[in-house]
PDB file of N, CA and C in Angstrom:
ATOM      1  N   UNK A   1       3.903  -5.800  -1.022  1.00  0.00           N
ATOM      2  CA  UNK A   1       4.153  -6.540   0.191  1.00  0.00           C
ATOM      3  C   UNK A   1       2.841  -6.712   0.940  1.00  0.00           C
ATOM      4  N   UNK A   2       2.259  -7.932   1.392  1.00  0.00           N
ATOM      5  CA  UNK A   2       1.571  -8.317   2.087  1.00  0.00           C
ATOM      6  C   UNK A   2       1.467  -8.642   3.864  1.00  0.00           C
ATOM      7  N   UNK A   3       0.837  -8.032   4.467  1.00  0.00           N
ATOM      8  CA  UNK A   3       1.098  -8.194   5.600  1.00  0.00           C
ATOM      9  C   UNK A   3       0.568  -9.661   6.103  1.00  0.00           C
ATOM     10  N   UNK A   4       1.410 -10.094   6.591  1.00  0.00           N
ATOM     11  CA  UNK A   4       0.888 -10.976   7.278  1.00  0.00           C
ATOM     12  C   UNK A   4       0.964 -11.614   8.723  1.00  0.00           C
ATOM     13  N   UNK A   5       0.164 -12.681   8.778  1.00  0.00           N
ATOM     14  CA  UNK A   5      -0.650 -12.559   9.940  1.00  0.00           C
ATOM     15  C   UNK A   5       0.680 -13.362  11.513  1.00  0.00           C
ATOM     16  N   UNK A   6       1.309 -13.849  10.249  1.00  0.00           N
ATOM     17  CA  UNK A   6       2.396 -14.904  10.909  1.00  0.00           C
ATOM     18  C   UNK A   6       3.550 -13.974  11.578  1.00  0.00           C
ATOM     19  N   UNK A   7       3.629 -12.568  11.364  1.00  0.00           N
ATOM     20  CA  UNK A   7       4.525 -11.834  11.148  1.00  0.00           C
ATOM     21  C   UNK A   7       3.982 -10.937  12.212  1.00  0.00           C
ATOM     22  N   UNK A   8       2.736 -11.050  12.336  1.00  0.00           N
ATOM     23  CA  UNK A   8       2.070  -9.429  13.351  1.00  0.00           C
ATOM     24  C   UNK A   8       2.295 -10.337  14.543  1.00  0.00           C
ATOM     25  N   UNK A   9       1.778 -11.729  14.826  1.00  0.00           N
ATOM     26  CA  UNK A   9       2.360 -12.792  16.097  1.00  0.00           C
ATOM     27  C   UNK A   9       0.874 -13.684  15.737  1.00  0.00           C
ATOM     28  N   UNK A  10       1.014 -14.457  16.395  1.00  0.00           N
ATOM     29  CA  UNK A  10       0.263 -15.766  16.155  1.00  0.00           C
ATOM     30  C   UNK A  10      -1.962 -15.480  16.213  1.00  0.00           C
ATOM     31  N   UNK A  11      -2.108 -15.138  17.001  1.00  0.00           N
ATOM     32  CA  UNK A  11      -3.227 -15.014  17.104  1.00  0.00           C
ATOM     33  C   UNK A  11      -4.059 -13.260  16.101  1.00  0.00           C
ATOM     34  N   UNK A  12      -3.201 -12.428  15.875  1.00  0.00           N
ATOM     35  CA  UNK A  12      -3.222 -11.290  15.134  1.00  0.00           C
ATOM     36  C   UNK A  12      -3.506 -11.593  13.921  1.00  0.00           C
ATOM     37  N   UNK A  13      -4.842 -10.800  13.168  1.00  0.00           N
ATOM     38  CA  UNK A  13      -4.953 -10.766  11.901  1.00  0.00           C
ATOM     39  C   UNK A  13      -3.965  -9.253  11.024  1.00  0.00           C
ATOM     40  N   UNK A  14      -4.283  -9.279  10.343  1.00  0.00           N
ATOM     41  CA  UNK A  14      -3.328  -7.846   9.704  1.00  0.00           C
ATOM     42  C   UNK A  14      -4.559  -6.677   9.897  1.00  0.00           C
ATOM     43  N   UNK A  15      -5.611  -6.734   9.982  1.00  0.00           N
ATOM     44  CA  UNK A  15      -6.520  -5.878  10.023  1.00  0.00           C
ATOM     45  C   UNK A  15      -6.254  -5.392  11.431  1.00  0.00           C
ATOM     46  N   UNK A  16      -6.250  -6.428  12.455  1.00  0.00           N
ATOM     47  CA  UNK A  16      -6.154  -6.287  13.926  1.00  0.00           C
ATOM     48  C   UNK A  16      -4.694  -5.615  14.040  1.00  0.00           C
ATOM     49  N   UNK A  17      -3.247  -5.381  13.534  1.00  0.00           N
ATOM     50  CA  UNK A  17      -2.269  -5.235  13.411  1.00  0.00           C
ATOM     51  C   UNK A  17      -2.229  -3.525  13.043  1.00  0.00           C
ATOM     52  N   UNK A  18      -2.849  -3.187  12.091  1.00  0.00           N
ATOM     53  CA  UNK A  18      -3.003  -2.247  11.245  1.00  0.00           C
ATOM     54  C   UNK A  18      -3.699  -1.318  12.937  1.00  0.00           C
ATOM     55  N   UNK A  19      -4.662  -1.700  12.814  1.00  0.00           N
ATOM     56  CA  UNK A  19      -5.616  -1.385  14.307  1.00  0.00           C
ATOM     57  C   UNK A  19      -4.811  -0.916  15.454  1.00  0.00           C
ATOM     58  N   UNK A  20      -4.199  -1.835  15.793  1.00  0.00           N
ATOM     59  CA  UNK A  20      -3.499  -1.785  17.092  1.00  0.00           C
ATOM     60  C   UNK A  20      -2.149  -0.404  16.922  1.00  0.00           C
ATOM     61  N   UNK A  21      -1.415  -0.738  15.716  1.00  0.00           N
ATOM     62  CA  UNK A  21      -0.467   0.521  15.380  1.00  0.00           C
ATOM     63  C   UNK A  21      -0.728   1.662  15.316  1.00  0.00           C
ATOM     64  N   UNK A  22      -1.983   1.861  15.110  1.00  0.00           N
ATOM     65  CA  UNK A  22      -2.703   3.034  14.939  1.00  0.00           C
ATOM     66  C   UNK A  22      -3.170   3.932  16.150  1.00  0.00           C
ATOM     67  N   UNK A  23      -3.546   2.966  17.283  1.00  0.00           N
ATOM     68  CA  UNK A  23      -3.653   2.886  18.662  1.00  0.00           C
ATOM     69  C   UNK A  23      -2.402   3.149  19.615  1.00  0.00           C
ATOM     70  N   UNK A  24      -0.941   2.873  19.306  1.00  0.00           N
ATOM     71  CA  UNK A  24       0.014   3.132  19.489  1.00  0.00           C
ATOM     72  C   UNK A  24       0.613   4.457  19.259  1.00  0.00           C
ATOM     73  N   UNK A  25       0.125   4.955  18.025  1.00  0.00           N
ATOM     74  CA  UNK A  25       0.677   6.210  17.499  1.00  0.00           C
ATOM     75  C   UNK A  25       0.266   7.371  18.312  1.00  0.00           C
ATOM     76  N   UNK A  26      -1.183   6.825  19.328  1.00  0.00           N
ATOM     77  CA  UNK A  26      -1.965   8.065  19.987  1.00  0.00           C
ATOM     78  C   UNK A  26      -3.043   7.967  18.933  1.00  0.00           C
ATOM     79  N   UNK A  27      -3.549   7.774  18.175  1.00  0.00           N
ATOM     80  CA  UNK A  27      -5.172   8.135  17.272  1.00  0.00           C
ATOM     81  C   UNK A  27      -5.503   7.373  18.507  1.00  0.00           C
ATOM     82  N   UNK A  28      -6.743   8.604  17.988  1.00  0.00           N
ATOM     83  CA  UNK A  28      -8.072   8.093  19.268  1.00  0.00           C
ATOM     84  C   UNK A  28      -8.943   7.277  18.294  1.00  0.00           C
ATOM     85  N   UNK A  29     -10.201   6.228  18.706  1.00  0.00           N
ATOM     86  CA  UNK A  29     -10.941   5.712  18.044  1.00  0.00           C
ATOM     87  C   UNK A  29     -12.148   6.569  18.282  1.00  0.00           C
ATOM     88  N   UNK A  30     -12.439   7.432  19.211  1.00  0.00           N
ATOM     89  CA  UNK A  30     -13.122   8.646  19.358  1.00  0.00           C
ATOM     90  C   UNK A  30     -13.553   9.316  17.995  1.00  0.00           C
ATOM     91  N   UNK A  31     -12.078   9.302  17.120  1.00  0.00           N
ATOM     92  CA  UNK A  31     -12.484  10.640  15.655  1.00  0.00           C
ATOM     93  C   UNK A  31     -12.701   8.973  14.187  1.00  0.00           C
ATOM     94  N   UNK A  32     -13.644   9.554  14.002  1.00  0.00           N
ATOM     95  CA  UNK A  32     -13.953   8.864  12.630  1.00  0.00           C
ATOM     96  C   UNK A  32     -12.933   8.586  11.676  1.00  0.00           C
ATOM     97  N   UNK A  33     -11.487   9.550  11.824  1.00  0.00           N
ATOM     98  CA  UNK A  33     -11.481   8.997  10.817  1.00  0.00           C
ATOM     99  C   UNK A  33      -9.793   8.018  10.546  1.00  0.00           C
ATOM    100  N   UNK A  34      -9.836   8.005  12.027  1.00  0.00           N
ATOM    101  CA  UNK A  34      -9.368   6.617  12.793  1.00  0.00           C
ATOM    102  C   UNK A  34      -9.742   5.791  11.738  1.00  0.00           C
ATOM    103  N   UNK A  35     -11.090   5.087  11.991  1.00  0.00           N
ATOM    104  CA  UNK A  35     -11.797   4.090  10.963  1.00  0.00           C
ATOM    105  C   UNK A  35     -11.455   4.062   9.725  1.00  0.00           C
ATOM    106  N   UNK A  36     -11.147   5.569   9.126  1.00  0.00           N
ATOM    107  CA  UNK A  36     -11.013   5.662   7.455  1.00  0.00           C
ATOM    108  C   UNK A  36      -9.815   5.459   7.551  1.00  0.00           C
ATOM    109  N   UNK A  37      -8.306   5.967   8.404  1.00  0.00           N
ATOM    110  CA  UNK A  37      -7.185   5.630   7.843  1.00  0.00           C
ATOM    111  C   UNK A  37      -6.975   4.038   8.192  1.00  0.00           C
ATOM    112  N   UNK A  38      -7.470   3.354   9.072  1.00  0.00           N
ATOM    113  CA  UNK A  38      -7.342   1.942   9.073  1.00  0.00           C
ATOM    114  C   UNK A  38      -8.079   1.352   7.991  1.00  0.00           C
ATOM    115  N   UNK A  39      -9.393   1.764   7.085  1.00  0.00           N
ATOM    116  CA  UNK A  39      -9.563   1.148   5.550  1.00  0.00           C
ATOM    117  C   UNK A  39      -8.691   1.858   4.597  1.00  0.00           C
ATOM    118  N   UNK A  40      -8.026   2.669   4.780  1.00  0.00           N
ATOM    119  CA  UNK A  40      -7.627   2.830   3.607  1.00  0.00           C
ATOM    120  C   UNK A  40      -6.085   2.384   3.962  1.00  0.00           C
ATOM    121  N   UNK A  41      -5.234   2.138   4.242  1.00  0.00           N
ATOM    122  CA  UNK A  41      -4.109   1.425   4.792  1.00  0.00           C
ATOM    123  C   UNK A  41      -4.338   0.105   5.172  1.00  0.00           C
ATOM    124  N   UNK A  42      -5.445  -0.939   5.494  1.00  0.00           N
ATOM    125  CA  UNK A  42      -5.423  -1.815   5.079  1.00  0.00           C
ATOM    126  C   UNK A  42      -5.520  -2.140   3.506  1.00  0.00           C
ATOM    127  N   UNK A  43      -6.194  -1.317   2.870  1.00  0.00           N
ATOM    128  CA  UNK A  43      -6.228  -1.471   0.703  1.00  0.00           C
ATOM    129  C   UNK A  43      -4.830  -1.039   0.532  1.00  0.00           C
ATOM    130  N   UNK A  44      -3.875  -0.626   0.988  1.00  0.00           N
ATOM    131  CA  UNK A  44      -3.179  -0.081   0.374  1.00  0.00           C
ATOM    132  C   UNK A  44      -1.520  -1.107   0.514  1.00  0.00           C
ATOM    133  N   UNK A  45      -1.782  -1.186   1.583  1.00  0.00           N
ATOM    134  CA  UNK A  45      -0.895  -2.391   2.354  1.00  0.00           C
ATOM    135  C   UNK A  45      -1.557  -3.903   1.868  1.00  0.00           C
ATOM    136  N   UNK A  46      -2.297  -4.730   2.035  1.00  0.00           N
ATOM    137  CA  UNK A  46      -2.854  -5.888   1.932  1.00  0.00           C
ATOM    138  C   UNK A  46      -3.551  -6.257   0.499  1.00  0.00           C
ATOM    139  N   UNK A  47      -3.930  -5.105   0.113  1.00  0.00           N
ATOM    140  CA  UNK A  47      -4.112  -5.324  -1.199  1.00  0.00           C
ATOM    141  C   UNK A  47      -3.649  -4.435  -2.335  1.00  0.00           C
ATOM    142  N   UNK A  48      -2.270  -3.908  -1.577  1.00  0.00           N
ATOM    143  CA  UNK A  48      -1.092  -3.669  -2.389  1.00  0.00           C
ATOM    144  C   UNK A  48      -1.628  -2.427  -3.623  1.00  0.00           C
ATOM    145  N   UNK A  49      -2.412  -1.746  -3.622  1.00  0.00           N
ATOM    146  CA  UNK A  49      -2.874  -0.923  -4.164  1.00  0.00           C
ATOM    147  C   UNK A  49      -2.062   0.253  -4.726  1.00  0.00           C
ATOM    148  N   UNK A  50      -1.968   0.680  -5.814  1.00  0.00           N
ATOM    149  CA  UNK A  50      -1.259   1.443  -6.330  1.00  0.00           C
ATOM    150  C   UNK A  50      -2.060   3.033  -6.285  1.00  0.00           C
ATOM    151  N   UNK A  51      -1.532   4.193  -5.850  1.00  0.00           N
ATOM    152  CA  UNK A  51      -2.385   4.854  -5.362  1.00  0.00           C
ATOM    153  C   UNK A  51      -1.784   6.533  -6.214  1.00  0.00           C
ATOM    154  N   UNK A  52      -3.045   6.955  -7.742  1.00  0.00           N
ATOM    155  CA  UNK A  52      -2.029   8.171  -8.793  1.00  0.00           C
ATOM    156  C   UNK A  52      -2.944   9.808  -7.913  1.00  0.00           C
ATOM    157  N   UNK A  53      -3.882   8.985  -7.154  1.00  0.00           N
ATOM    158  CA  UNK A  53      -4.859   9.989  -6.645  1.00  0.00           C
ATOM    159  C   UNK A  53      -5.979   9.587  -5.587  1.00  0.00           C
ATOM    160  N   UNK A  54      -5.470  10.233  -4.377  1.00  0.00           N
ATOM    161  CA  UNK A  54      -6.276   9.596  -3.068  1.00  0.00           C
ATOM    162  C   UNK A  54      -7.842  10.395  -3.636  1.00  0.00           C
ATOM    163  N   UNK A  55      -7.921  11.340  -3.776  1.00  0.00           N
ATOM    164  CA  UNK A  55      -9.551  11.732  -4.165  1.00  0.00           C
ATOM    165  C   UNK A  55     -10.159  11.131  -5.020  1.00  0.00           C
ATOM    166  N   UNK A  56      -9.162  10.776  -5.878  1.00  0.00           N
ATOM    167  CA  UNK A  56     -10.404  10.088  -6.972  1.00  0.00           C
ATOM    168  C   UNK A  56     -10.307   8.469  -6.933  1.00  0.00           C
ATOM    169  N   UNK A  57      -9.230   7.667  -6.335  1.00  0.00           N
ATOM    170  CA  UNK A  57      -9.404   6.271  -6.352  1.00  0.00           C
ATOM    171  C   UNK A  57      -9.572   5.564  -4.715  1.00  0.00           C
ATOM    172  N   UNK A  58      -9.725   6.775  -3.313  1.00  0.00           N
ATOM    173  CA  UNK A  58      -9.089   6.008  -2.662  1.00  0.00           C
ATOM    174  C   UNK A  58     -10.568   7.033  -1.649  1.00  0.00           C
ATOM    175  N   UNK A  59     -10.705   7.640  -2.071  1.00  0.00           N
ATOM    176  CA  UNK A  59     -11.707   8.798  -0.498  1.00  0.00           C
ATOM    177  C   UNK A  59     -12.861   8.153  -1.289  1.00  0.00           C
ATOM    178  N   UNK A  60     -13.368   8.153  -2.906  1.00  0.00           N
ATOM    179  CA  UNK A  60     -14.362   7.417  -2.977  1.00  0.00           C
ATOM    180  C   UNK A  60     -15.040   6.340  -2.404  1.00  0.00           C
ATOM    181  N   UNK A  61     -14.235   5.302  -2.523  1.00  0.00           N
ATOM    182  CA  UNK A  61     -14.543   3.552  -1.686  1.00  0.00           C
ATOM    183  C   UNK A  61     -14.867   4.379   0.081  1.00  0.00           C
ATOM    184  N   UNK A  62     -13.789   4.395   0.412  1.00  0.00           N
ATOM    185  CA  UNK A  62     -14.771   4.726   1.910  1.00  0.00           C
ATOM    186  C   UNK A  62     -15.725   5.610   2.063  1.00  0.00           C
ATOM    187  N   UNK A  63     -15.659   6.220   1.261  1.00  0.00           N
ATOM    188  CA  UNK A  63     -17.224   7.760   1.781  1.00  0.00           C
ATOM    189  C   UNK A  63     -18.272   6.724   1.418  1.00  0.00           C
ATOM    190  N   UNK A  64     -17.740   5.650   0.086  1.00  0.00           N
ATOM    191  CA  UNK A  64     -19.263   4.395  -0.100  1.00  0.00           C
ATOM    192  C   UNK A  64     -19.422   4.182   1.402  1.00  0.00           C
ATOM    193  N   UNK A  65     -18.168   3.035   1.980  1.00  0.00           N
ATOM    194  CA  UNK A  65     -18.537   2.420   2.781  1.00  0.00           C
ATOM    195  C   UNK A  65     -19.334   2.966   4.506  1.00  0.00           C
ATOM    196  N   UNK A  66     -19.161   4.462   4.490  1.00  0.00           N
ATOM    197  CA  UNK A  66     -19.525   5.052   5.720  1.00  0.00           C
ATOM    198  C   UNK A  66     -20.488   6.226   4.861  1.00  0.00           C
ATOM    199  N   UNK A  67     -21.152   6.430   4.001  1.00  0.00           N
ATOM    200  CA  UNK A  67     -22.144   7.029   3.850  1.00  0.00           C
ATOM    201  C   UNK A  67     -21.798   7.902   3.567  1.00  0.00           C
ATOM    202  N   UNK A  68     -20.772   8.791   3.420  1.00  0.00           N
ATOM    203  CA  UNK A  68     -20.139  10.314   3.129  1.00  0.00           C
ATOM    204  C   UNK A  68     -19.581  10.723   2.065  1.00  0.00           C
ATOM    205  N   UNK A  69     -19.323  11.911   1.657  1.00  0.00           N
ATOM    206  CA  UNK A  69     -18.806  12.325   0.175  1.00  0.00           C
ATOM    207  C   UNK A  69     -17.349  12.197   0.510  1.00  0.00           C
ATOM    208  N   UNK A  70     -16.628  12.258  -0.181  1.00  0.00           N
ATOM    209  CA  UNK A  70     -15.158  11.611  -0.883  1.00  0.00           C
ATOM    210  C   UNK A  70     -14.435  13.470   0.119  1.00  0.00           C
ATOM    211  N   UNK A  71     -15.152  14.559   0.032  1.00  0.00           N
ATOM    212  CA  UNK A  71     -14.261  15.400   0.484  1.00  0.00           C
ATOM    213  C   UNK A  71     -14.504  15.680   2.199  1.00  0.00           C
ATOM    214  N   UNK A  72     -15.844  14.895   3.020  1.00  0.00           N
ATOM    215  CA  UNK A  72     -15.859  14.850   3.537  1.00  0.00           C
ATOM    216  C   UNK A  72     -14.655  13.631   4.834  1.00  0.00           C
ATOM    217  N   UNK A  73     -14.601  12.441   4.052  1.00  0.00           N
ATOM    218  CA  UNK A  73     -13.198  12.063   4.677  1.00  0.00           C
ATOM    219  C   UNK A  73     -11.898  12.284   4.146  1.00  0.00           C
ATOM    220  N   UNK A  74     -11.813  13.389   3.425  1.00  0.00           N
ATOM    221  CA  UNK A  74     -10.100  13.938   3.335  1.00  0.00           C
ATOM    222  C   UNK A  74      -9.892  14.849   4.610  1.00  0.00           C
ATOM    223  N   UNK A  75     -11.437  15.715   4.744  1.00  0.00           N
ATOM    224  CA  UNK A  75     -11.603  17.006   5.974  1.00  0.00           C
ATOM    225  C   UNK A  75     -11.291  15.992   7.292  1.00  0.00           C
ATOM    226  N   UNK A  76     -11.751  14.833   7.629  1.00  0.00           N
ATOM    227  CA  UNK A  76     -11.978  14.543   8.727  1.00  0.00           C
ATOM    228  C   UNK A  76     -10.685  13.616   9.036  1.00  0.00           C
ATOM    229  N   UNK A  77      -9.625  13.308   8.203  1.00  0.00           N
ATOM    230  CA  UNK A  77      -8.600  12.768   8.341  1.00  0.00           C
ATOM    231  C   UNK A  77      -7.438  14.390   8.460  1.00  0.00           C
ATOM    232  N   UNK A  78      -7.750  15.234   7.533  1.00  0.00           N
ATOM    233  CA  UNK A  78      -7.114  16.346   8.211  1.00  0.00           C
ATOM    234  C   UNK A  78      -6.772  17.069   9.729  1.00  0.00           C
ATOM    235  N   UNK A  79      -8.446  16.892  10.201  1.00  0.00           N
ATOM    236  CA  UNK A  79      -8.498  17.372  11.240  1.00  0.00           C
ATOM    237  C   UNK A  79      -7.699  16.380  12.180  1.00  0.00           C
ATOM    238  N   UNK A  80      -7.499  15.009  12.114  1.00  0.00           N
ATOM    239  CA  UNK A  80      -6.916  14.231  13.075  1.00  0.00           C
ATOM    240  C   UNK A  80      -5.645  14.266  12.996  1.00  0.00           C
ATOM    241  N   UNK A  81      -5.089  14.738  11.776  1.00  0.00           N
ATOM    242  CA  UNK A  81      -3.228  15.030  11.584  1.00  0.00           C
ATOM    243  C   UNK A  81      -3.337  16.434  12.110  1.00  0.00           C
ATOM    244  N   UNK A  82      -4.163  17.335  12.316  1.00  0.00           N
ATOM    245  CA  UNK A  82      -4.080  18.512  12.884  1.00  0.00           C
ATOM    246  C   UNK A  82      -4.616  18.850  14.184  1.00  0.00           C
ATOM    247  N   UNK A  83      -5.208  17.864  14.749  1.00  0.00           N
ATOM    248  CA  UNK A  83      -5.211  17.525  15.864  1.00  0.00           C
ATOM    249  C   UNK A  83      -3.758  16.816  16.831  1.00  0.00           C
ATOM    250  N   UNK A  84      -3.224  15.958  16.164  1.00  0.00           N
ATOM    251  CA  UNK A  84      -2.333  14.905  16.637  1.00  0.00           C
ATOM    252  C   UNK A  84      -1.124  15.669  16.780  1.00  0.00           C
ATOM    253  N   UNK A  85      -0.728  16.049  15.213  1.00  0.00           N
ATOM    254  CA  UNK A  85       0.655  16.368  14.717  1.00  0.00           C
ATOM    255  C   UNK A  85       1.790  16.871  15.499  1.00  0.00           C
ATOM    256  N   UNK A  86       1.402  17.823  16.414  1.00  0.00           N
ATOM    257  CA  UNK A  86       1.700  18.562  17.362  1.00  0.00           C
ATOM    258  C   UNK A  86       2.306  17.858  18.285  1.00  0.00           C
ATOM    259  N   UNK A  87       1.179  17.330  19.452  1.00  0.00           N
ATOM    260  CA  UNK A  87       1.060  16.583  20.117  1.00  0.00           C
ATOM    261  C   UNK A  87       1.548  15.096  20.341  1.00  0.00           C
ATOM    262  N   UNK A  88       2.089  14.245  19.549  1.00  0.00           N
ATOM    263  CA  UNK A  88       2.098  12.938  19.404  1.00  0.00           C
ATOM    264  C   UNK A  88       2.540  12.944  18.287  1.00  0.00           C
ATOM    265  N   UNK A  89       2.122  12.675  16.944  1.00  0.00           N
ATOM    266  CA  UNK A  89       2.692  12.278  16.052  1.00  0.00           C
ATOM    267  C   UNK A  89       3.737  12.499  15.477  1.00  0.00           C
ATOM    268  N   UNK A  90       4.189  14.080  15.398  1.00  0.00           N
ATOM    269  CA  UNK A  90       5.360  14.405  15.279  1.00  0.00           C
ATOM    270  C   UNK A  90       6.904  13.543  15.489  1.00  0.00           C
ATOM    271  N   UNK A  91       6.527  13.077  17.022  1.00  0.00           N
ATOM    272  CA  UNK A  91       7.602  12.624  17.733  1.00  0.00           C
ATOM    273  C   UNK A  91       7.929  11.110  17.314  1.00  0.00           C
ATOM    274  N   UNK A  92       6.361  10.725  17.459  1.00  0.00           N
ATOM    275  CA  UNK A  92       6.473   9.053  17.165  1.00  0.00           C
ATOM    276  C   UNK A  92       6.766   8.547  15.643  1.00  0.00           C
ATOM    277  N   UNK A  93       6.743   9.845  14.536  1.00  0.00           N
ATOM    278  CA  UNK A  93       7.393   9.571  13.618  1.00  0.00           C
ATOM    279  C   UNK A  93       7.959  10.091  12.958  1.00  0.00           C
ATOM    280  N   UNK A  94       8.887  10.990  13.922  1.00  0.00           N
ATOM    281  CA  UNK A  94      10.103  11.419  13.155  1.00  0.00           C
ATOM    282  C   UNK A  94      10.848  11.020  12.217  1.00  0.00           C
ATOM    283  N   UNK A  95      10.959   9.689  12.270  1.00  0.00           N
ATOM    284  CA  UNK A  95      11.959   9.462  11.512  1.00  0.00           C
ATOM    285  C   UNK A  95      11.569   8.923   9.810  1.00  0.00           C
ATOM    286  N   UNK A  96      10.527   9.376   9.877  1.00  0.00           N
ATOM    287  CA  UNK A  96       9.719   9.014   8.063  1.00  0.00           C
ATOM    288  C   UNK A  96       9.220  10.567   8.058  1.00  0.00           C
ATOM    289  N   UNK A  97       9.233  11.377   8.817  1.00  0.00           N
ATOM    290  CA  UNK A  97       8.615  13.099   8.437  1.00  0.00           C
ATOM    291  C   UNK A  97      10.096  13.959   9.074  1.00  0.00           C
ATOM    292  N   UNK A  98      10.483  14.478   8.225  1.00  0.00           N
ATOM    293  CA  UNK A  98      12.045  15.582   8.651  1.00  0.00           C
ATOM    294  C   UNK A  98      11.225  17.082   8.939  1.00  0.00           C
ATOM    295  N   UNK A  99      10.021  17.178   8.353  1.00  0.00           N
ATOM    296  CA  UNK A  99       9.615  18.932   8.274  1.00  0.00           C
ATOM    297  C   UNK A  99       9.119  18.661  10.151  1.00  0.00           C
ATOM    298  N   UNK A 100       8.665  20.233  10.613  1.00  0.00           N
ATOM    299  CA  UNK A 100       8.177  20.454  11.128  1.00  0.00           C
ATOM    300  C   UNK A 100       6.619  20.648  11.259  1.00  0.00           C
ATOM    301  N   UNK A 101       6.425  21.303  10.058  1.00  0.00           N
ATOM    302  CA  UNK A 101       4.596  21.226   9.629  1.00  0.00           C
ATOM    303  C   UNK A 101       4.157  20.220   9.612  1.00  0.00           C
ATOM    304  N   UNK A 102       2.866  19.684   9.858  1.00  0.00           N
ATOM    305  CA  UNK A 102       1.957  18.821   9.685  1.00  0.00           C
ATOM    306  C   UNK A 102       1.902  18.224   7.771  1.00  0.00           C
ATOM    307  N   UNK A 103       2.292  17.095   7.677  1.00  0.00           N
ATOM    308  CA  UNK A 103       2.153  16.483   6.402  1.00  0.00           C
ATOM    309  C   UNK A 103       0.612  16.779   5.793  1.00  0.00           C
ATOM    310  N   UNK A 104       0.458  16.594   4.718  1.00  0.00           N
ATOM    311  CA  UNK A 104      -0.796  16.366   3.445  1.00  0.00           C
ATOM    312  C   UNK A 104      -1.337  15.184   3.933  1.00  0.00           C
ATOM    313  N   UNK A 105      -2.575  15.308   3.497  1.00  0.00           N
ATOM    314  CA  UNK A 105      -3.306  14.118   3.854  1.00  0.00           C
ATOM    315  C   UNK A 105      -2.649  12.868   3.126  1.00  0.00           C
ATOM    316  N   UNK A 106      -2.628  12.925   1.707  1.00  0.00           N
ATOM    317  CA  UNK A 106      -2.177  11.728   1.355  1.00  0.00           C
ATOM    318  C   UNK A 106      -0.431  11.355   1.611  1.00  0.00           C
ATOM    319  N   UNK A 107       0.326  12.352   2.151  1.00  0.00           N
ATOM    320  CA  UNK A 107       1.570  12.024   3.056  1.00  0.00           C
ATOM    321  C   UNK A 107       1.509  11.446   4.097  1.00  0.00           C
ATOM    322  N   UNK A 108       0.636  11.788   4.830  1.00  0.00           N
ATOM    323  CA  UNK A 108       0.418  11.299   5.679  1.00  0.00           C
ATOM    324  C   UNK A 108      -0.054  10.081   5.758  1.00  0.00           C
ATOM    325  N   UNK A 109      -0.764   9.400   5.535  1.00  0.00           N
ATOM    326  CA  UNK A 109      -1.025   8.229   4.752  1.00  0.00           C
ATOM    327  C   UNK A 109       0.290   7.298   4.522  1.00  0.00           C
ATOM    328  N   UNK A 110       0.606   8.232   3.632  1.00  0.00           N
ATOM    329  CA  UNK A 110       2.103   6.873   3.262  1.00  0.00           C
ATOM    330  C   UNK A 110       3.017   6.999   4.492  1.00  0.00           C
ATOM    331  N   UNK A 111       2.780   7.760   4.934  1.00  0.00           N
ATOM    332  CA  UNK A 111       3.892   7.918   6.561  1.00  0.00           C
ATOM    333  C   UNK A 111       3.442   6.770   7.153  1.00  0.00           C
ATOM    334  N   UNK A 112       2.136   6.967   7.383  1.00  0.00           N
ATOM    335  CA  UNK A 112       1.444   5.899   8.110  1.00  0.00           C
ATOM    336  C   UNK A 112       1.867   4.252   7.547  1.00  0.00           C
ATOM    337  N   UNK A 113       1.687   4.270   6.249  1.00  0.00           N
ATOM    338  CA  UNK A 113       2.409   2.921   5.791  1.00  0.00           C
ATOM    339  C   UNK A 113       3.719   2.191   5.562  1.00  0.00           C
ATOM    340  N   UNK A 114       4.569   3.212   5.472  1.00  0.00           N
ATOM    341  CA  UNK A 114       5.647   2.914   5.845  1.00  0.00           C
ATOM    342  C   UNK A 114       5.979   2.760   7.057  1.00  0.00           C
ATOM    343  N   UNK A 115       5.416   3.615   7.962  1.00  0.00           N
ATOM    344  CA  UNK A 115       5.738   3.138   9.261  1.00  0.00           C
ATOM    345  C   UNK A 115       5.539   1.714   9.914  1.00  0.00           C
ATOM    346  N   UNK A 116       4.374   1.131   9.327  1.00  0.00           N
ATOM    347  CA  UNK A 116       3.537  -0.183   9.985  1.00  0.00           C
ATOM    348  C   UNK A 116       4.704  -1.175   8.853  1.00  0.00           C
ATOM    349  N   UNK A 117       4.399  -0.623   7.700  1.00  0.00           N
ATOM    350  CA  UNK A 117       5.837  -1.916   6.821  1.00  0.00           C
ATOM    351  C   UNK A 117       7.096  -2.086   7.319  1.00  0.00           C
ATOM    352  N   UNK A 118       7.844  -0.923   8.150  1.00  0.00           N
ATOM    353  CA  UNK A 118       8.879  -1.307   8.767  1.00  0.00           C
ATOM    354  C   UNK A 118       9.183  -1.597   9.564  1.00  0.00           C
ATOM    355  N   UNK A 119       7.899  -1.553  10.125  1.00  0.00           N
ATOM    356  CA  UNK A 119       7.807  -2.102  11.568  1.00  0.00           C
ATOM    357  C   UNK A 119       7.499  -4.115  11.681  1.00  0.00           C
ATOM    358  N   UNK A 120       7.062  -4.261  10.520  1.00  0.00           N
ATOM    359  CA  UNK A 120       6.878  -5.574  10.171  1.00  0.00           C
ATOM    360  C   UNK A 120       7.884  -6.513   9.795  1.00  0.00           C
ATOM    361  N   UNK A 121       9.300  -5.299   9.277  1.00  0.00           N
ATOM    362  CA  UNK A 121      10.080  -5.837   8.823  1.00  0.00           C
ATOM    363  C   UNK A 121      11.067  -6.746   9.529  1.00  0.00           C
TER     364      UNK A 121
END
């Protein structure tokens, strides 16, 4: 499924869409890796990406694109679900997470995408 632009409202790109939901959830643009879950949820969503291993097909491409090793943005997307989880995220997406603990990085992730796909729907 492709997001599109006709669907987020008229002047909205899907990048800008992706952005803004993310901004809604409570992520700050403060933590870096804000930036990384909006590239990697735009590849995953928009270019529909099939995903057997976030370390080896998916933390690579962005540590290219921001200069960092592949385990350095799994750590820094951790810290923002363990920052948040508690606080905010928990609540705002209950209804795609049933546990109480803080999800896996790459759960979290698909939380994150399902949430923005059904919200599109």
């Amino acid at each position: 499924m492709s997001v599109k632009a006709e669907k987020c409202g008229s002047c909205l790109t899907a990048n800008y869409y992706i952005y803004k939901k993310l901004e809604e959830l409570g992520l700050k643009k403060t933590y870096i890796a804000f930036y990384y879950l909006h590239d990697i949820l735009n590849m995953l969503i928009n270019q529909n990406m099939v995903v057997k291993s976030f370390s080896r097909e998916i933390y690579p491409i962005v540590a290219i694109k921001y200069s960092k090793k592949p385990a350095t943005i799994e750590r820094d997307i951790r810290n923002v679900i363990k920052s948040f989880w508690d606080k905010e995220l928990n609540f705002k997406l209950g209804n795609f997470w049933c546990e109480q603990k803080p999800p896996t990085c790459h759960k979290f992730i698909y939380i994150l995408k399902n949430f923005i796909i059904q919200d599109l729907a």
